[in-house]
N, C-alpha and C. Protein backbone atom coordinates (compact mmCIF):
# COMPACT_ATOMS: atom_id res chain seq x y z
N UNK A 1 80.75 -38.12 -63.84
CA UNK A 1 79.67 -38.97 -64.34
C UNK A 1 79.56 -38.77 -65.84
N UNK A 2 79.28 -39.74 -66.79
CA UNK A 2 79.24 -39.69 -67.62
C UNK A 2 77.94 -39.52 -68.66
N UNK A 3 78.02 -39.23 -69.50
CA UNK A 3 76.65 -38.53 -70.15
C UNK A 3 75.54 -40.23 -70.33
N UNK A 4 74.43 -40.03 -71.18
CA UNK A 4 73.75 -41.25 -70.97
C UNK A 4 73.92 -41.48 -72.96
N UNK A 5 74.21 -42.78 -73.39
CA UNK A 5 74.87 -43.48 -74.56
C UNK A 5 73.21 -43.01 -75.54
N UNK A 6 73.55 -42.52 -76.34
CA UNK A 6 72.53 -42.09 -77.43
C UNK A 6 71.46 -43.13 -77.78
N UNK A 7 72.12 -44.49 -78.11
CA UNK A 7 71.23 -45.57 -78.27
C UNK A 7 70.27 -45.94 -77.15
N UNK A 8 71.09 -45.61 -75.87
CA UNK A 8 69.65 -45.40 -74.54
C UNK A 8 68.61 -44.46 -74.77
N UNK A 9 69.22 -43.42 -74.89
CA UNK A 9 68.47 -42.26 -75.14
C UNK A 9 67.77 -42.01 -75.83
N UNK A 10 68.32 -42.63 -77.25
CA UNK A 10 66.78 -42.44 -78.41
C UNK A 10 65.65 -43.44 -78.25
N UNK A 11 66.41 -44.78 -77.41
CA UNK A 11 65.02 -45.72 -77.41
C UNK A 11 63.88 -45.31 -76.53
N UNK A 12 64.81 -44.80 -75.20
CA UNK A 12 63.42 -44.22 -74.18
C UNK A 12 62.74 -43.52 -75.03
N UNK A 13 63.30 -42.52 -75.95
CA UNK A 13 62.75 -41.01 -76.67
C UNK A 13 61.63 -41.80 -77.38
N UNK A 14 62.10 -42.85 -78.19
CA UNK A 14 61.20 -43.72 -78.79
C UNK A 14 59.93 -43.81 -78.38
N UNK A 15 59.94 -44.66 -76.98
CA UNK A 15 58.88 -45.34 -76.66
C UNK A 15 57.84 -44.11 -75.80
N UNK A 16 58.78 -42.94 -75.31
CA UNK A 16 57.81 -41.85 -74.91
C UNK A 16 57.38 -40.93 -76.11
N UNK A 17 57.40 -41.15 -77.57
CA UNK A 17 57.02 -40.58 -78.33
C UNK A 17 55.93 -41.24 -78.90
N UNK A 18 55.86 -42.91 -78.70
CA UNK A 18 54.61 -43.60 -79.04
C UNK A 18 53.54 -43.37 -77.78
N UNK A 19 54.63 -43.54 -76.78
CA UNK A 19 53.01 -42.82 -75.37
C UNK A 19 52.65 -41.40 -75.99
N UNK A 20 53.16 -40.69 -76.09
CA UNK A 20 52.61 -38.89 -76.45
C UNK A 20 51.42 -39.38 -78.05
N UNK A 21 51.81 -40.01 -78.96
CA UNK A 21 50.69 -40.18 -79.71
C UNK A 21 49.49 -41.26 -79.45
N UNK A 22 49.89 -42.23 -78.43
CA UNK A 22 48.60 -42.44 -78.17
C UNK A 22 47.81 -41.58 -77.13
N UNK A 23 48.26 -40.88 -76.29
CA UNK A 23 47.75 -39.49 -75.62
C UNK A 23 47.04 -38.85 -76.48
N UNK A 24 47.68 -38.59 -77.35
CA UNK A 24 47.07 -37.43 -78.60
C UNK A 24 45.69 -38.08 -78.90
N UNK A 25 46.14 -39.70 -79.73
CA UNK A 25 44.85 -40.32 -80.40
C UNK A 25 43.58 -40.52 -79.31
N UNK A 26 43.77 -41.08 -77.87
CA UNK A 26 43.07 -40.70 -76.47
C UNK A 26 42.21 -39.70 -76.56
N UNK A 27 43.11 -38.76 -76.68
CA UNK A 27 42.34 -37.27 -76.74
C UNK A 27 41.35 -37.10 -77.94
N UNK A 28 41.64 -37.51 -79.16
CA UNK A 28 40.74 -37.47 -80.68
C UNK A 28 39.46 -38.90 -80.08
N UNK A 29 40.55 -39.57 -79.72
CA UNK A 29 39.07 -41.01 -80.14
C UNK A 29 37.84 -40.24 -78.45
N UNK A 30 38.40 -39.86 -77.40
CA UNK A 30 37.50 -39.20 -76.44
C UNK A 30 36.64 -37.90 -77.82
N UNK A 31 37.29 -36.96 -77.78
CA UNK A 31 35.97 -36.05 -78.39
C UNK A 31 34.92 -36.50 -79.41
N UNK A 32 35.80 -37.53 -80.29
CA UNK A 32 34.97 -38.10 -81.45
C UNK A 32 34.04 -39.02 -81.30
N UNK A 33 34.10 -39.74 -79.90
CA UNK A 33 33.33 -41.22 -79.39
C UNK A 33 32.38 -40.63 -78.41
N UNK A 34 31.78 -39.11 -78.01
CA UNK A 34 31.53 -38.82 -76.68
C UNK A 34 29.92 -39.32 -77.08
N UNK A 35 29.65 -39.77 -78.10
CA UNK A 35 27.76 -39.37 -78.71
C UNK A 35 27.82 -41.29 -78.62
N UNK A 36 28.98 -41.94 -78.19
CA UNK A 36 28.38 -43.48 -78.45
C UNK A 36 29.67 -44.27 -76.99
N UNK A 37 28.90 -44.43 -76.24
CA UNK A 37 29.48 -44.51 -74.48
C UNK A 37 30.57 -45.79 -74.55
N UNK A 38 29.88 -46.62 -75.48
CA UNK A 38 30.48 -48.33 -75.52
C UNK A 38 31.60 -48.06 -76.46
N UNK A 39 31.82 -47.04 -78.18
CA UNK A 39 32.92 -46.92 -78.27
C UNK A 39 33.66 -46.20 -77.68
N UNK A 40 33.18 -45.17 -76.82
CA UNK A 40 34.15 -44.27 -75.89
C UNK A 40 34.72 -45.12 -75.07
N UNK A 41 34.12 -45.97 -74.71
CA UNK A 41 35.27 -46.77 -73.40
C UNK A 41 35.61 -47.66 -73.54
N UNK A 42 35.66 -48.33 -74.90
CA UNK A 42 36.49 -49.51 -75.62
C UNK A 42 38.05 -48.87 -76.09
N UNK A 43 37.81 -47.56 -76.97
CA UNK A 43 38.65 -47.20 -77.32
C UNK A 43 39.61 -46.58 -76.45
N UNK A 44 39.26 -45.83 -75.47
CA UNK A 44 39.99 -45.26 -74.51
C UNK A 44 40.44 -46.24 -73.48
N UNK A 45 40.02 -47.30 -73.04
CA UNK A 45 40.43 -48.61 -72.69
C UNK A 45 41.64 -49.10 -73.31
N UNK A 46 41.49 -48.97 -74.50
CA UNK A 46 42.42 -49.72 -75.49
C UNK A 46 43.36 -49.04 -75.17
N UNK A 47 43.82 -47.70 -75.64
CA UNK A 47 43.97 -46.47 -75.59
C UNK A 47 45.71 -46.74 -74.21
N UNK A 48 44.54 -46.82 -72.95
CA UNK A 48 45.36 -46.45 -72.04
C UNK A 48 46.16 -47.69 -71.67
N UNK A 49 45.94 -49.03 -71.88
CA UNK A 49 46.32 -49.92 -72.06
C UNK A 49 47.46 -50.10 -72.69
N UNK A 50 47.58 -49.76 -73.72
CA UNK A 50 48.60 -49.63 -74.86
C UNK A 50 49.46 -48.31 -74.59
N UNK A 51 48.94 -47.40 -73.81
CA UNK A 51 49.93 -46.28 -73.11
C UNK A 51 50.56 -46.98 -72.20
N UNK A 52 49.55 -47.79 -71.18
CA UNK A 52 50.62 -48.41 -69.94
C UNK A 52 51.48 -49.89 -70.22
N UNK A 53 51.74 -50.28 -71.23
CA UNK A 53 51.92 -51.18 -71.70
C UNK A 53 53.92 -50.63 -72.36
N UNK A 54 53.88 -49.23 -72.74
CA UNK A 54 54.50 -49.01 -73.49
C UNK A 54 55.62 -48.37 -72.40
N UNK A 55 54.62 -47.77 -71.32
CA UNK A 55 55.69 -47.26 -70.18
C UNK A 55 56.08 -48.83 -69.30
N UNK A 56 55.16 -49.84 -68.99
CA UNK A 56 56.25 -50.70 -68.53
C UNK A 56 57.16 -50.96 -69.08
N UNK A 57 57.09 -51.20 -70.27
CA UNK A 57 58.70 -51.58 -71.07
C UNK A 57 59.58 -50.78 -70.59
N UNK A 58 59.19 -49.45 -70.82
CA UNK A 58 60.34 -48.09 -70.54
C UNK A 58 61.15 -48.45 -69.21
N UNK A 59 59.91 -48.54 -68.08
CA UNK A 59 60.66 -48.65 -66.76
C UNK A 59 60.98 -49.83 -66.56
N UNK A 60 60.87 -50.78 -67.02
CA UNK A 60 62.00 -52.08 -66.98
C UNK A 60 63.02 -51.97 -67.73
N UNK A 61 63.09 -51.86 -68.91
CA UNK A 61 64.34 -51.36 -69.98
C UNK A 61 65.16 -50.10 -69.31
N UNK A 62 64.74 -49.29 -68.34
CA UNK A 62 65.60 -48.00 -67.54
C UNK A 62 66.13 -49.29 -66.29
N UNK A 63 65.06 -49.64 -65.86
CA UNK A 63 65.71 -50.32 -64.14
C UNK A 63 66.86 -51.26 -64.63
N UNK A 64 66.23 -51.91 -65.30
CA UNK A 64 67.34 -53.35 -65.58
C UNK A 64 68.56 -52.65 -65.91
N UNK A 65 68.71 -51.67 -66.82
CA UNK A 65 69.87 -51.24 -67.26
C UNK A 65 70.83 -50.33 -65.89
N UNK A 66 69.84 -49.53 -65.43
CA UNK A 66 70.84 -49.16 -64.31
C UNK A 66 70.92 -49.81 -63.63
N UNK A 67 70.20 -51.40 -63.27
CA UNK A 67 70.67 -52.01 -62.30
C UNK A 67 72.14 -52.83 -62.99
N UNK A 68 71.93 -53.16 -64.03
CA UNK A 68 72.91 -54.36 -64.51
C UNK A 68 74.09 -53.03 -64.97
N UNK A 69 74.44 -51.98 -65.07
CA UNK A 69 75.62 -51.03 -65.28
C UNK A 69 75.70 -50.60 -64.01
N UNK A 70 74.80 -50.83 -62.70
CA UNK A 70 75.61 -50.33 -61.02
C UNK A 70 75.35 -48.40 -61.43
N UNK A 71 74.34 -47.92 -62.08
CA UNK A 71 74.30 -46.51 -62.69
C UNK A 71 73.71 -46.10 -61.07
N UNK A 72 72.31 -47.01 -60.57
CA UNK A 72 71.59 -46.47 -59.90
C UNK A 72 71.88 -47.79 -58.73
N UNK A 73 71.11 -47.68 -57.40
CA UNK A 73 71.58 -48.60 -56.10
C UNK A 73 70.22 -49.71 -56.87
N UNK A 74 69.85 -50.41 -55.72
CA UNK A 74 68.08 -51.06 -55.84
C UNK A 74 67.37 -50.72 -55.48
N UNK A 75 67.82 -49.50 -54.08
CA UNK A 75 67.07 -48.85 -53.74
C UNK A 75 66.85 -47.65 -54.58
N UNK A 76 67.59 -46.87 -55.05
CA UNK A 76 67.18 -45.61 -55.74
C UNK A 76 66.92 -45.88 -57.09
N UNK A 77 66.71 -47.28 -57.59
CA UNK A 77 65.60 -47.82 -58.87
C UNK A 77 64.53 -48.05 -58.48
N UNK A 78 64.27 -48.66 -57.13
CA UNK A 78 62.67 -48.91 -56.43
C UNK A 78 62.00 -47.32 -56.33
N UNK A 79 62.81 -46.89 -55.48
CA UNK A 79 62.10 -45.23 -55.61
C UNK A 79 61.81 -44.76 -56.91
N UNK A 80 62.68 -44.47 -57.89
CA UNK A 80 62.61 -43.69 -58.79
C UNK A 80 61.73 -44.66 -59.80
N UNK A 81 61.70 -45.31 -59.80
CA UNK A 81 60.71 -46.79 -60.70
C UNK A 81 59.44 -47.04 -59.88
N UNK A 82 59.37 -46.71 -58.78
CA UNK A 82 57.70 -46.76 -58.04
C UNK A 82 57.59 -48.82 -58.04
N UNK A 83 58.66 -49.19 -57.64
CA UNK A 83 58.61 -51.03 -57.80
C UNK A 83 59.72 -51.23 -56.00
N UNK A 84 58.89 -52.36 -55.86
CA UNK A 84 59.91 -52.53 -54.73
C UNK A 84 61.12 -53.52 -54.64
N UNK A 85 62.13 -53.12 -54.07
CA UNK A 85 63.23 -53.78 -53.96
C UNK A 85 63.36 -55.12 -54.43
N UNK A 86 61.90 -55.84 -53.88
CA UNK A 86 62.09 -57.08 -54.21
C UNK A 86 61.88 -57.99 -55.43
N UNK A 87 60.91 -56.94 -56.15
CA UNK A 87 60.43 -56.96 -57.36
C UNK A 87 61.47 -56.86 -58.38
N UNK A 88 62.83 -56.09 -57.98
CA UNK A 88 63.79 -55.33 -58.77
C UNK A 88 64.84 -57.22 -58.72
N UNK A 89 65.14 -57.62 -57.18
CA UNK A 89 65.56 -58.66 -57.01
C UNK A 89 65.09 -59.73 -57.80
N UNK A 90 63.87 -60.40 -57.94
CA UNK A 90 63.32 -61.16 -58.63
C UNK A 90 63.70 -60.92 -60.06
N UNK A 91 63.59 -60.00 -60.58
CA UNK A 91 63.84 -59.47 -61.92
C UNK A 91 65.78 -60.19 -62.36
N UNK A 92 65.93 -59.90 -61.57
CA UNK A 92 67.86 -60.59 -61.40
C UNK A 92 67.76 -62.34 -61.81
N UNK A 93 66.71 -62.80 -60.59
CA UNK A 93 66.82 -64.10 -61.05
C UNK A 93 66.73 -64.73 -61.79
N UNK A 94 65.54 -63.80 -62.90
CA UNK A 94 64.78 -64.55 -63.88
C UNK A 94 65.69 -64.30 -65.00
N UNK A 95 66.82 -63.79 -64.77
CA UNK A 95 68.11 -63.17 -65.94
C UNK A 95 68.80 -63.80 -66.37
């Protein structure tokens, strides 16, 4: 098996290094917002939004690629991606 191509590797690294600083900023805008409720849960809203926003990309940019290089089955992208088979299928068509 062969190692995984650097340009894969730094983009995931990428996009899990913008999730780890909005984690971080999460964590600052929570202690700093705790005295005013409406910016605490705008910002942390925002916050996690823009965290889960950044991991869908990831796990579509991982599935698609091991699906379209045959790296991983559809089934062991549905498992390991938490998406189901058919979801992974659909994704094909719209290609």
């Amino acid at each position: 098996m062969s190692g995984v191509p650097e340009t894969v590797a730094d983009q995931a690294k990428d996009r899990l290094e913008k999730v780890q600083k909005l984690v971080a900023f999460g964590l600052l805008a929570d202690e700093a917002n705790r005295h005013d409720q409406r910016e605490w849960y705008r910002t942390l809203l925002r916050t996690a939004a823009d965290a889960r926003e950044q991991l869908r990309f990831l796990e579509r940019e991982l599935s698609d690629r091991a699906d379209t290089e045959k790296i991983l089955t559809p089934s062991e992208i549905a498992e390991a991606g938490k998406i189901t088979r058919a979801a992974l299928y659909k994704r094909r068509e719209k290609s």
